[in-house]
N, C-alpha and C. Protein backbone atom coordinates (compact mmCIF):
# COMPACT_ATOMS: atom_id res chain seq x y z
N UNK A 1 101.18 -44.83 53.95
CA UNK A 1 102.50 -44.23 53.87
C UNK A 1 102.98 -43.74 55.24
N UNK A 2 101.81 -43.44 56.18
CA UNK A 2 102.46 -43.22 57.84
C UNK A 2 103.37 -43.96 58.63
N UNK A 3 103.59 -45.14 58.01
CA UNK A 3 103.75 -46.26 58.73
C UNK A 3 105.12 -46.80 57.77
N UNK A 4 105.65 -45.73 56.95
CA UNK A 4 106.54 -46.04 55.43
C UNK A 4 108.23 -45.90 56.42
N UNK A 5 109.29 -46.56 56.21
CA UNK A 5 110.38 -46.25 56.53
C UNK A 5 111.46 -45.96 55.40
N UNK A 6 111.95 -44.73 55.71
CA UNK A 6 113.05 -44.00 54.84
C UNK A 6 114.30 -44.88 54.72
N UNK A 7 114.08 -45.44 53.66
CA UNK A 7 115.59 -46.32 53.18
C UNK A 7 116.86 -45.53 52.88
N UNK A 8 116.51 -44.56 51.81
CA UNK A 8 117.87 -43.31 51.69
C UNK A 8 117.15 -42.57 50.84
N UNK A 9 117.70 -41.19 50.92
CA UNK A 9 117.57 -39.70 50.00
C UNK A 9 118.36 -39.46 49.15
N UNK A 10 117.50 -39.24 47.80
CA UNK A 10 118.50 -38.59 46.99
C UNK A 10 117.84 -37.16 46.82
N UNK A 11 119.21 -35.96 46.52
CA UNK A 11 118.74 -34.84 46.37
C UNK A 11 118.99 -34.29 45.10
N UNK A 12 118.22 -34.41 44.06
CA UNK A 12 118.59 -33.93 42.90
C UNK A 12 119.05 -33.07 42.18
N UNK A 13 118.12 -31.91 42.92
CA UNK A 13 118.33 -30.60 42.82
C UNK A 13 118.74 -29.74 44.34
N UNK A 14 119.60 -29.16 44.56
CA UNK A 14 119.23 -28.14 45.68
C UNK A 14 120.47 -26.91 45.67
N UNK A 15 119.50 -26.23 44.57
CA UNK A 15 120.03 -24.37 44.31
C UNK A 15 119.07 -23.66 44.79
N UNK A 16 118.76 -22.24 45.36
CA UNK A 16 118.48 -21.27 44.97
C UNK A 16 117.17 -21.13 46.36
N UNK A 17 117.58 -22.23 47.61
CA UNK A 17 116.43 -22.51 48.04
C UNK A 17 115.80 -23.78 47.78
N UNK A 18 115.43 -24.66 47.04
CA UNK A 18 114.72 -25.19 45.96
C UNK A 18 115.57 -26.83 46.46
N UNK A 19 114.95 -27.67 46.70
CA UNK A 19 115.23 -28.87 46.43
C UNK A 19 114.20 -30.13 45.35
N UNK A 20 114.63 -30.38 44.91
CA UNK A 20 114.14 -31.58 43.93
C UNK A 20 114.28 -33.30 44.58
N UNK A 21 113.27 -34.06 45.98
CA UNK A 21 113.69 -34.82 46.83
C UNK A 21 113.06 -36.03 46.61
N UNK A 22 113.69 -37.29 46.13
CA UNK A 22 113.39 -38.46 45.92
C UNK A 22 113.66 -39.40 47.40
N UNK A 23 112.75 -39.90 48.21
CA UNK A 23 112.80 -40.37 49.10
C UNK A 23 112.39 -41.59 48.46
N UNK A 24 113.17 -42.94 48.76
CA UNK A 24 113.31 -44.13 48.60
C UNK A 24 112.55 -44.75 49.88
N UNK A 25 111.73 -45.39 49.80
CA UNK A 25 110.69 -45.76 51.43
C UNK A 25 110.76 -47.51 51.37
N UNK A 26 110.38 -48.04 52.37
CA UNK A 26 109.81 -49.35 52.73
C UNK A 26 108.48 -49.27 53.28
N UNK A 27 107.50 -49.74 52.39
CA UNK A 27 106.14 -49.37 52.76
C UNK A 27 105.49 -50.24 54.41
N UNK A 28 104.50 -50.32 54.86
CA UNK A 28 104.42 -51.01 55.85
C UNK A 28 104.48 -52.85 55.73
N UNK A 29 104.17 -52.72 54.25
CA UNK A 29 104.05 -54.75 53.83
C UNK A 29 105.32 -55.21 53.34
N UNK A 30 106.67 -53.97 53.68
CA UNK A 30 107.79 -54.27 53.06
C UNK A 30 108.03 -54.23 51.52
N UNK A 31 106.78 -53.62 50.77
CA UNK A 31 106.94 -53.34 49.36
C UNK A 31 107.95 -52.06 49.36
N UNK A 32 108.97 -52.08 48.50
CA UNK A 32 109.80 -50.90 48.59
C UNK A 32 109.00 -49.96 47.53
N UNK A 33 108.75 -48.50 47.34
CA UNK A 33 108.50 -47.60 46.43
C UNK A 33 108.95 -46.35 46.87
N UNK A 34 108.89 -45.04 45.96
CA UNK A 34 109.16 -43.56 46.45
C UNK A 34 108.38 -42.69 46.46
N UNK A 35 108.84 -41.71 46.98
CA UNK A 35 108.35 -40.81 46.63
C UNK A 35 108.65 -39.48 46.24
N UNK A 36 108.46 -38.56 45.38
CA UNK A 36 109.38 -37.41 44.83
C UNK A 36 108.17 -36.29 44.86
N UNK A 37 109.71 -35.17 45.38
CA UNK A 37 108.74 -33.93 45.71
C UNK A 37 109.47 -32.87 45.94
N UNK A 38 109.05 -31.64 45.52
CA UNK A 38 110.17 -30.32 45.44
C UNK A 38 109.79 -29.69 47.36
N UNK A 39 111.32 -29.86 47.73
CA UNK A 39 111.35 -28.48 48.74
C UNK A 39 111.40 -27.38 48.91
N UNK A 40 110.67 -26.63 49.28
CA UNK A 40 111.15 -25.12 48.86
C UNK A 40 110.67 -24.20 50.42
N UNK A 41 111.43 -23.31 50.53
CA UNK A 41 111.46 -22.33 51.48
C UNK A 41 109.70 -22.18 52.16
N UNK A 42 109.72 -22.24 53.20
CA UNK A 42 108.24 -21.31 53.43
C UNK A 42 108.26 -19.77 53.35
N UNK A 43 106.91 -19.09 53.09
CA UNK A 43 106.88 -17.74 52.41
C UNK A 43 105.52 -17.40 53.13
N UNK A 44 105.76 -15.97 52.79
CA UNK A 44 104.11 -15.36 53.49
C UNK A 44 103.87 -15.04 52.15
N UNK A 45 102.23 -14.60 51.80
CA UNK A 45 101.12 -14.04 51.18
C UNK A 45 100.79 -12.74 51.75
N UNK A 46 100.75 -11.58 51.39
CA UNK A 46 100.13 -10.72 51.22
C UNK A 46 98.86 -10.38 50.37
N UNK A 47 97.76 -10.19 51.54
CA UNK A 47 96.69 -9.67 50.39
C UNK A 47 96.82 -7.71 50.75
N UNK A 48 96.90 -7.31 50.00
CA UNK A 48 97.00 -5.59 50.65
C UNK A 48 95.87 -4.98 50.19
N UNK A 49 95.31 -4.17 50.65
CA UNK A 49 95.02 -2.91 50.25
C UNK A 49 94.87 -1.62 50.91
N UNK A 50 94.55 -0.61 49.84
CA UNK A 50 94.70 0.70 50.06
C UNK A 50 93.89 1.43 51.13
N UNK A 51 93.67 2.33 50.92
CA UNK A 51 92.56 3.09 52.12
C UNK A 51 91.47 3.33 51.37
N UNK A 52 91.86 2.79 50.08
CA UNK A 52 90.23 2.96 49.00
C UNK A 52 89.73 1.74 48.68
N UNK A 53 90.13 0.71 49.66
CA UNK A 53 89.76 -0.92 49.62
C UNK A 53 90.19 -1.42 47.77
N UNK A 54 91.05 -0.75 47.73
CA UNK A 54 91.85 -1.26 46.06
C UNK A 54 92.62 -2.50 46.28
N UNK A 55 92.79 -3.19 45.80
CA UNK A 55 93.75 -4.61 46.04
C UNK A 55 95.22 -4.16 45.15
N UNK A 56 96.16 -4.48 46.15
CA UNK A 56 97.56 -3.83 45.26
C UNK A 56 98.51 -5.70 45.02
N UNK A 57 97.89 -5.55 43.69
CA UNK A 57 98.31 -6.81 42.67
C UNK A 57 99.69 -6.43 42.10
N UNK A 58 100.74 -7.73 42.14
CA UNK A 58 101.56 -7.66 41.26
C UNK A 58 101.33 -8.14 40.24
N UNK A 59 102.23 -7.73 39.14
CA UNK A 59 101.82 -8.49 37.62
C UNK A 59 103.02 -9.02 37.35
N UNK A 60 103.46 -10.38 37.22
CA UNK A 60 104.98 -10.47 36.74
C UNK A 60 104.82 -11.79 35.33
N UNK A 61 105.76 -11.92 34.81
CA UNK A 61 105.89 -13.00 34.15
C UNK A 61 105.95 -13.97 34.75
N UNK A 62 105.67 -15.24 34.58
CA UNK A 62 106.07 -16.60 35.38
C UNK A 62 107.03 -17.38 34.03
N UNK A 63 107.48 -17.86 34.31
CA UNK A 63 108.75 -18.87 33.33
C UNK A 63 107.66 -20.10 33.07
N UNK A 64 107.35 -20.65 34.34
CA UNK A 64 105.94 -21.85 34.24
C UNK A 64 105.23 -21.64 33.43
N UNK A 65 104.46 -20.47 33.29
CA UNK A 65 103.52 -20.16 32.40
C UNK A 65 103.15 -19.70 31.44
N UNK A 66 105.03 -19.10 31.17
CA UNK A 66 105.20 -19.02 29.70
C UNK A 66 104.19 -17.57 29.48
N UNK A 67 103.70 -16.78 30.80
CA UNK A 67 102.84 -15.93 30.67
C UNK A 67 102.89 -14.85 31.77
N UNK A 68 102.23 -13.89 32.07
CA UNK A 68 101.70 -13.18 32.61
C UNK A 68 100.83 -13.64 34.02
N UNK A 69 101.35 -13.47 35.23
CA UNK A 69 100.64 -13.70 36.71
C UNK A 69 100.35 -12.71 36.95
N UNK A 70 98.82 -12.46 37.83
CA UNK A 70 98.44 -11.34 38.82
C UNK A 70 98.62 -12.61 40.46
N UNK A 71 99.52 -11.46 41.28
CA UNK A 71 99.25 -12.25 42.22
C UNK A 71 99.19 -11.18 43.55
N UNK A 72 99.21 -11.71 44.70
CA UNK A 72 99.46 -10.76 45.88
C UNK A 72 100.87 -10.94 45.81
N UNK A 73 101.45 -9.91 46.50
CA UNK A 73 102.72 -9.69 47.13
C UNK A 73 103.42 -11.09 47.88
N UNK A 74 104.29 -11.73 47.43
CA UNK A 74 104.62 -12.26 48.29
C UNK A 74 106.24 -12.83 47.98
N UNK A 75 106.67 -14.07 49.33
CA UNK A 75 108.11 -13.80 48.94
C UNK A 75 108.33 -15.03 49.89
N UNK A 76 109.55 -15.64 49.77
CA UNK A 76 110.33 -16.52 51.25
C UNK A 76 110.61 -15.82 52.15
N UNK A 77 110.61 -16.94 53.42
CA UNK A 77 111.57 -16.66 54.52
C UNK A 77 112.45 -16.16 54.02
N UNK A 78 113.60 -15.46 54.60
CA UNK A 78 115.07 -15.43 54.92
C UNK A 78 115.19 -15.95 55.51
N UNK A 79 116.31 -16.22 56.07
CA UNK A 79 117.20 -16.95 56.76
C UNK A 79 117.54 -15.83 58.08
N UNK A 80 117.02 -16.23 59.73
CA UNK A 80 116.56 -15.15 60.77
C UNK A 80 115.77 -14.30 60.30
N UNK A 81 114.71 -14.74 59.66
CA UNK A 81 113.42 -13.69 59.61
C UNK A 81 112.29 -14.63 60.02
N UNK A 82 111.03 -14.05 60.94
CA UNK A 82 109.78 -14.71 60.56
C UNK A 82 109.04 -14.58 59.50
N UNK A 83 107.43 -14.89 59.65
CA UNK A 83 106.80 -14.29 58.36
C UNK A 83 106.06 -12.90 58.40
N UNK A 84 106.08 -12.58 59.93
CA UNK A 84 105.96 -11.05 59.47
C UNK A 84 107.02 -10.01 59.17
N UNK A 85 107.74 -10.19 59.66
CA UNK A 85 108.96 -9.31 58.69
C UNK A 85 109.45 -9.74 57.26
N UNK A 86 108.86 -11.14 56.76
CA UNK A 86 108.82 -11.11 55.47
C UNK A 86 107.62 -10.80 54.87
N UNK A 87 106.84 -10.81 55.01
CA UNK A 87 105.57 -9.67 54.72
C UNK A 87 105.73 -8.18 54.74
N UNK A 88 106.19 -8.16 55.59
CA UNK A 88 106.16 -6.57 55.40
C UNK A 88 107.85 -5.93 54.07
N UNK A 89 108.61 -6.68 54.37
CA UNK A 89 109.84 -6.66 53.34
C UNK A 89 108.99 -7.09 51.97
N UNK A 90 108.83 -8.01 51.64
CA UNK A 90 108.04 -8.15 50.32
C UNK A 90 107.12 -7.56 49.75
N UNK A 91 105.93 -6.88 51.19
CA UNK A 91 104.70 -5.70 50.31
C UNK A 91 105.89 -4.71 49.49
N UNK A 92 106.42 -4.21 50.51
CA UNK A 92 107.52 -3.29 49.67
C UNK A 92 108.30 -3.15 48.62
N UNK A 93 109.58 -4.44 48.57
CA UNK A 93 109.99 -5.00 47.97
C UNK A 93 109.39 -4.91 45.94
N UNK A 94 108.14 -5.24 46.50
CA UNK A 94 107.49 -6.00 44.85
C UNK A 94 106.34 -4.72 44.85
N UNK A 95 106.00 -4.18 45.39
CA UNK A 95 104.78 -2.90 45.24
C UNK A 95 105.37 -1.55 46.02
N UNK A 96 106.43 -1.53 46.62
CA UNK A 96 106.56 0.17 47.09
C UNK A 96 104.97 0.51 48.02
N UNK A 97 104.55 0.05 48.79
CA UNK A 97 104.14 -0.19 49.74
C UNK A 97 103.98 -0.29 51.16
N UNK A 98 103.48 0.09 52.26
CA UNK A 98 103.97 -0.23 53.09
C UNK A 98 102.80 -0.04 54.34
N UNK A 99 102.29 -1.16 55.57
CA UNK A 99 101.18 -1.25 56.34
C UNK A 99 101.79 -1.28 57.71
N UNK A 100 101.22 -0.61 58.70
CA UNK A 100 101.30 -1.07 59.62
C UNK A 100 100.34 -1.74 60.25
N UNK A 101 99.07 -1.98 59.47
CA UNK A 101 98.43 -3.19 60.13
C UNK A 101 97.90 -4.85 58.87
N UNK A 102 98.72 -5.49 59.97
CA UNK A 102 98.94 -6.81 59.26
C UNK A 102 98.08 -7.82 60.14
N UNK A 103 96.86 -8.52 59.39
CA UNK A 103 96.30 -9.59 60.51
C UNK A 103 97.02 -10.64 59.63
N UNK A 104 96.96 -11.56 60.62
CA UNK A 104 97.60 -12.64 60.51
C UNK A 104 96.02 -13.89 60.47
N UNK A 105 95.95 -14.44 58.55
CA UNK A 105 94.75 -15.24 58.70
C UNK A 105 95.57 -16.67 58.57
N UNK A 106 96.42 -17.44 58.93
CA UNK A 106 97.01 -18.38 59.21
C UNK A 106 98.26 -19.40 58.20
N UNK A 107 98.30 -20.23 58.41
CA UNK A 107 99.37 -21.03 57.92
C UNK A 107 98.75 -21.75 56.95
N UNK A 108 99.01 -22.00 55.91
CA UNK A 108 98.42 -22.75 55.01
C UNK A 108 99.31 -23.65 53.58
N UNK A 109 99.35 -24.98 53.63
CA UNK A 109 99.93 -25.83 52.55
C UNK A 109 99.34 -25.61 51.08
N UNK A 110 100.33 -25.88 50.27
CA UNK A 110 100.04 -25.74 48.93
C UNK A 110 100.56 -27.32 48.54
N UNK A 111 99.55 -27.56 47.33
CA UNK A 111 99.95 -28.74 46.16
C UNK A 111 100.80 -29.69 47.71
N UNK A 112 100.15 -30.06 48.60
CA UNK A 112 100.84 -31.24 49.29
C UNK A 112 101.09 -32.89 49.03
N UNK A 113 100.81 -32.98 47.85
CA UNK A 113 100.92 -34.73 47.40
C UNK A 113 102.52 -34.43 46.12
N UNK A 114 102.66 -32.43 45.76
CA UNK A 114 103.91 -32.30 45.09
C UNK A 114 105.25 -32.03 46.19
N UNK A 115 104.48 -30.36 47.07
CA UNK A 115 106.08 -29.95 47.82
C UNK A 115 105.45 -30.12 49.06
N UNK A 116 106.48 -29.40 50.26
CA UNK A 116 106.45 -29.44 51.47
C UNK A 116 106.28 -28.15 52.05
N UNK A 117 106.17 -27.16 51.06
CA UNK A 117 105.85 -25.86 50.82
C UNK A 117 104.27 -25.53 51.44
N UNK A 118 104.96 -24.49 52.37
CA UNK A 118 103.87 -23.86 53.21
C UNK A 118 103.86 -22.71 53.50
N UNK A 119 102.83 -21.36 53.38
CA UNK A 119 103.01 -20.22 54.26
C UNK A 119 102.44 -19.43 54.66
N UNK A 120 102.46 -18.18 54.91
CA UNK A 120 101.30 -17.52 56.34
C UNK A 120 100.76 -16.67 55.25
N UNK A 121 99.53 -16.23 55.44
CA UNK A 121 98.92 -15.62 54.88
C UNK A 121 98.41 -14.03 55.63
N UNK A 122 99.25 -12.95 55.10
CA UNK A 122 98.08 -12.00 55.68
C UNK A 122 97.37 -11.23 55.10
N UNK A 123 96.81 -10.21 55.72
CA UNK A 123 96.10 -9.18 55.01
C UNK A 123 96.32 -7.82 55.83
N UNK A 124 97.24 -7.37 54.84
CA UNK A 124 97.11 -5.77 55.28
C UNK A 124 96.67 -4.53 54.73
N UNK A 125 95.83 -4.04 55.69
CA UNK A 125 94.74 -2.37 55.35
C UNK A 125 95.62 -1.48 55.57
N UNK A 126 95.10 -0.74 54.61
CA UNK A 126 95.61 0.91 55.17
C UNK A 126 96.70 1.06 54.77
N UNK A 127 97.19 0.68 53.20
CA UNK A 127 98.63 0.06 52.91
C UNK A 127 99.01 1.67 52.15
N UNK A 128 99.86 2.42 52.42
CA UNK A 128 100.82 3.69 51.90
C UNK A 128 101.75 3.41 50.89
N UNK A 129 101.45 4.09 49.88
CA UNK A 129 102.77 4.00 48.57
C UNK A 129 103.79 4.85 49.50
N UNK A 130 104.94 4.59 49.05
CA UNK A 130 106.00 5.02 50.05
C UNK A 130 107.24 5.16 48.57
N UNK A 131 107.54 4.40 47.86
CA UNK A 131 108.48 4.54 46.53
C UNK A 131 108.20 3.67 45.36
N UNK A 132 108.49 3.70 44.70
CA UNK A 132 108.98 2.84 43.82
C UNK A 132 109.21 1.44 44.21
N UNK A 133 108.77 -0.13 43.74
CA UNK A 133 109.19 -1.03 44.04
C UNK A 133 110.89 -1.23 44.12
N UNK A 134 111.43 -2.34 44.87
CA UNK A 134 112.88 -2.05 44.77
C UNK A 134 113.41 -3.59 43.83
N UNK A 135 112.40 -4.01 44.34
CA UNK A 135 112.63 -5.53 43.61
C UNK A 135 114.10 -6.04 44.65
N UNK A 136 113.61 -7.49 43.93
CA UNK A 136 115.54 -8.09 44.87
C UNK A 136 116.42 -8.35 43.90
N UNK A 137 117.65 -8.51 44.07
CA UNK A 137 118.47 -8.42 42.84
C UNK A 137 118.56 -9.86 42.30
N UNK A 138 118.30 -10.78 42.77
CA UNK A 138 118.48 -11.81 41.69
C UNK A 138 117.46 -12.95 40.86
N UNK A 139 116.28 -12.47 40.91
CA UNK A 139 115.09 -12.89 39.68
C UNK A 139 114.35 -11.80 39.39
N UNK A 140 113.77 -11.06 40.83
CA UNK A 140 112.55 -10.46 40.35
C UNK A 140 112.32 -9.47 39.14
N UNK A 141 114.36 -8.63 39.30
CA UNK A 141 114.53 -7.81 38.20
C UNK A 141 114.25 -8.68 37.13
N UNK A 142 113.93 -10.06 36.57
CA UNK A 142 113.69 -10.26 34.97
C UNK A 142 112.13 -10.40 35.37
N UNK A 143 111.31 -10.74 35.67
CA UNK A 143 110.10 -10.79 35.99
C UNK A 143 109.16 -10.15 35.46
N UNK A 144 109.65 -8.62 34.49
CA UNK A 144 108.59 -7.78 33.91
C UNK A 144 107.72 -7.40 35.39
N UNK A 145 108.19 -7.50 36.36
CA UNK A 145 106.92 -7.36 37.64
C UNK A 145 106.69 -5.42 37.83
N UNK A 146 104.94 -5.43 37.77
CA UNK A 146 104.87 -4.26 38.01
C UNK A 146 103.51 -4.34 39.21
N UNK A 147 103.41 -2.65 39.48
CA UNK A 147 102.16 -3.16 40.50
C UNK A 147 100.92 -2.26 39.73
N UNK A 148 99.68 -3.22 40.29
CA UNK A 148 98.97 -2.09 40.07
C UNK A 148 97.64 -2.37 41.04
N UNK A 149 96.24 -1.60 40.67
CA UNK A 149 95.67 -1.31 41.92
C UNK A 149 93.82 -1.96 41.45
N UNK A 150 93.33 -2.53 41.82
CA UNK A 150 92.13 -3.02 41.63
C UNK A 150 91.14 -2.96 42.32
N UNK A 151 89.55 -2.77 42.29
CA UNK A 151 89.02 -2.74 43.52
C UNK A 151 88.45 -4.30 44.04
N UNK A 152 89.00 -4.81 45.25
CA UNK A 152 88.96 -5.61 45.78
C UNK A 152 87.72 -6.57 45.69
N UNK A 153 86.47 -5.51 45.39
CA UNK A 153 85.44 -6.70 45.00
C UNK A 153 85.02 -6.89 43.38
N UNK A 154 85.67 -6.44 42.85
CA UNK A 154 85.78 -6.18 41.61
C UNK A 154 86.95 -7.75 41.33
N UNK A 155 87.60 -7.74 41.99
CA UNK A 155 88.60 -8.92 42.02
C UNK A 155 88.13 -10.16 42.39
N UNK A 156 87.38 -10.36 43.91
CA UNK A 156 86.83 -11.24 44.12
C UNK A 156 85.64 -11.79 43.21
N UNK A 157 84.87 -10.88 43.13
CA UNK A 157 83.89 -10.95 42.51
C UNK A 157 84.00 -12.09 41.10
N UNK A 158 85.27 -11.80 40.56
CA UNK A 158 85.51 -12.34 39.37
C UNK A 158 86.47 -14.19 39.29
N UNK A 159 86.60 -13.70 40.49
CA UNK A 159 87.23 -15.35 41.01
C UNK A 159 86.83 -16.79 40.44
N UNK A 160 87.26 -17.56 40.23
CA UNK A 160 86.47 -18.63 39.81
C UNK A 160 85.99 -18.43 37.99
N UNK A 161 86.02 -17.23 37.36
CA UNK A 161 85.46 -17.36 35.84
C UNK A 161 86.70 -16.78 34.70
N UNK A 162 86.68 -17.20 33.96
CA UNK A 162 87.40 -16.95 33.32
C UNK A 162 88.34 -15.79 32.28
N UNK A 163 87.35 -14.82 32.98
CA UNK A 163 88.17 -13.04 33.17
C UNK A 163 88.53 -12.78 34.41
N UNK A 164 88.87 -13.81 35.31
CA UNK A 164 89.57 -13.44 36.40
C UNK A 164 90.99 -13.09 35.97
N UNK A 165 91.39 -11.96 36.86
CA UNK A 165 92.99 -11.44 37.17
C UNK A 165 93.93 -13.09 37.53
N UNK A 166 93.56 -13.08 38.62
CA UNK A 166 93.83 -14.12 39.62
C UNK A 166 93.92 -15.50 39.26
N UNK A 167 94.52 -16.43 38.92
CA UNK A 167 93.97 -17.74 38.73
C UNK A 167 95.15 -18.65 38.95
N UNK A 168 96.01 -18.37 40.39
CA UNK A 168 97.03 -19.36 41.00
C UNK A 168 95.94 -19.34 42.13
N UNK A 169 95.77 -21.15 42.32
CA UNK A 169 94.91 -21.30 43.29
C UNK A 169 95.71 -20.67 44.90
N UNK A 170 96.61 -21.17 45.22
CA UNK A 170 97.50 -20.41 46.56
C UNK A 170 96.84 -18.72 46.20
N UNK A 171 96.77 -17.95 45.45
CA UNK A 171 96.38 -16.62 45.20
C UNK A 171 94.74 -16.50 45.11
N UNK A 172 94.01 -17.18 44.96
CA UNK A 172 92.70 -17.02 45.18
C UNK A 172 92.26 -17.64 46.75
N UNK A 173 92.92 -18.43 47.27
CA UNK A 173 92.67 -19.00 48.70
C UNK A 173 93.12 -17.83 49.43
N UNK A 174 93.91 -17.03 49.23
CA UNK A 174 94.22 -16.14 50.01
C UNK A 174 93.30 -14.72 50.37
N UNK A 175 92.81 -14.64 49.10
CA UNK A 175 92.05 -13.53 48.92
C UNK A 175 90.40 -14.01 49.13
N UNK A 176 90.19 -15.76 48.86
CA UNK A 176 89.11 -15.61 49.75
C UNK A 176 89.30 -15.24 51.46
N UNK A 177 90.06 -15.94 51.98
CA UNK A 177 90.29 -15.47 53.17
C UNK A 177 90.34 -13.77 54.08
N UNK A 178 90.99 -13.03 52.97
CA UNK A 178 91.01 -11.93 53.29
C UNK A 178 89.71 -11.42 53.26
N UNK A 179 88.40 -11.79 52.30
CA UNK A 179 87.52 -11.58 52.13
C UNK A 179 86.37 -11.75 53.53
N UNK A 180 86.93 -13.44 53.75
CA UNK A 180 86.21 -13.54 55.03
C UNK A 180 86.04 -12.74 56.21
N UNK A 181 87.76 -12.32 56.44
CA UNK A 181 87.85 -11.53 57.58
C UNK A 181 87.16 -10.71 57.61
N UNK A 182 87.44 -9.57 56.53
CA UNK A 182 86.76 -8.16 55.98
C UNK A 182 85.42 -8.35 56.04
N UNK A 183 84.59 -8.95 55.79
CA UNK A 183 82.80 -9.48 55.99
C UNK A 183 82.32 -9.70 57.25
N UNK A 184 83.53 -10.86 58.02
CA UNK A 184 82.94 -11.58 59.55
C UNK A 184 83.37 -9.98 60.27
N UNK A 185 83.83 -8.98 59.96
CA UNK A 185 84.97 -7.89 60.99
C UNK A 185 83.98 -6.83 60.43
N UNK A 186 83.06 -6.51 59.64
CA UNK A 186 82.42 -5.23 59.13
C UNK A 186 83.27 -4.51 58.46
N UNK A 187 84.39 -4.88 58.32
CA UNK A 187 85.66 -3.82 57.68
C UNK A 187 85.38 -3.27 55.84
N UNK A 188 84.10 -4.09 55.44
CA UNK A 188 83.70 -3.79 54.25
C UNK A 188 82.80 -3.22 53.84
């Protein structure tokens, strides 16, 4: 497919952020086929926690899942923002929260054979309740999203089995990571 040339685009969908993108290709042997795949904003990950090494989880509904998510904090770009000022707007945002130390454990793709969807992952210590979540005004208020507080190896620990909190893979890659740092850094 490296070697594929773009015949024309159709865009099926594109509200809210969100594209729905059917790329029409010419393969390298001149076989024509496509390929389809959602665009969507890049976003940071937040893994947080407290000064009592608690993990500060959101809980929201997902529409997908017809259920209940635990996830980290997280959110899109804006439009003139990077991903640390959307990290730090979103700990807040969705948990009433707030760090001034944010490592930055890198850039990372999700589901890449579906979207084009990618984003930074951090981890911030030493995270201060500061208010009330504020939420943003146009989904999160239906979301049922609340926060609450876990102890971090109590979370990991449970990863992978089937009383895990956690079980969006993008949300367990993150929190292994945060894990790593915290272990390779003595921070645990």
């Amino acid at each position: 497919m490296r070697n594929s040339k773009l015949i024309f685009r159709e865009v099926l969908f594109d509200k809210y952020g969100k594209k729905f993108i059917v790329d029409n290709l010419e393969m390298s042997d001149g076989k024509k086929d496509f390929w389809a795949y959602v665009s969507s904003p890049f976003g940071s990950i937040i893994v947080a926690l407290d000064n009592d090494k608690n993990l500060i989880l959101v809980k929201q509904y997902r529409y997908t899942l017809k259920d209940f998510s635990y996830e980290n904090p997280a959110g899109a770009v804006d439009e003139n923002e990077d991903y640390l000022d959307t990290a730090k707007r979103e700990l807040f945002e969705e948990t009433g929260y707030q760090s001034e130390n944010f490592i930055d454990l890198g850039n990372y793709h999700a589901l890449t054979n579906q979207t084009d969807h990618h984003c930074q992952i951090y981890l911030a210590t030493d995270c201060k309740f500061i208010s009330t979540p504020t939420l943003d005004s146009y989904i999160e208020k239906y979301a049922e999203m609340t926060c609450e507080l876990h102890p971090f190896m109590e979370i990991y620990n449970s990863l992978g089995k089937a009383d895990s909190l956690i079980k969006d893979s993008e949300q367990i890659a993150a929190t292994f990571l945060a894990h790593r740092y915290l272990f390779d850094h003595n921070l645990f």
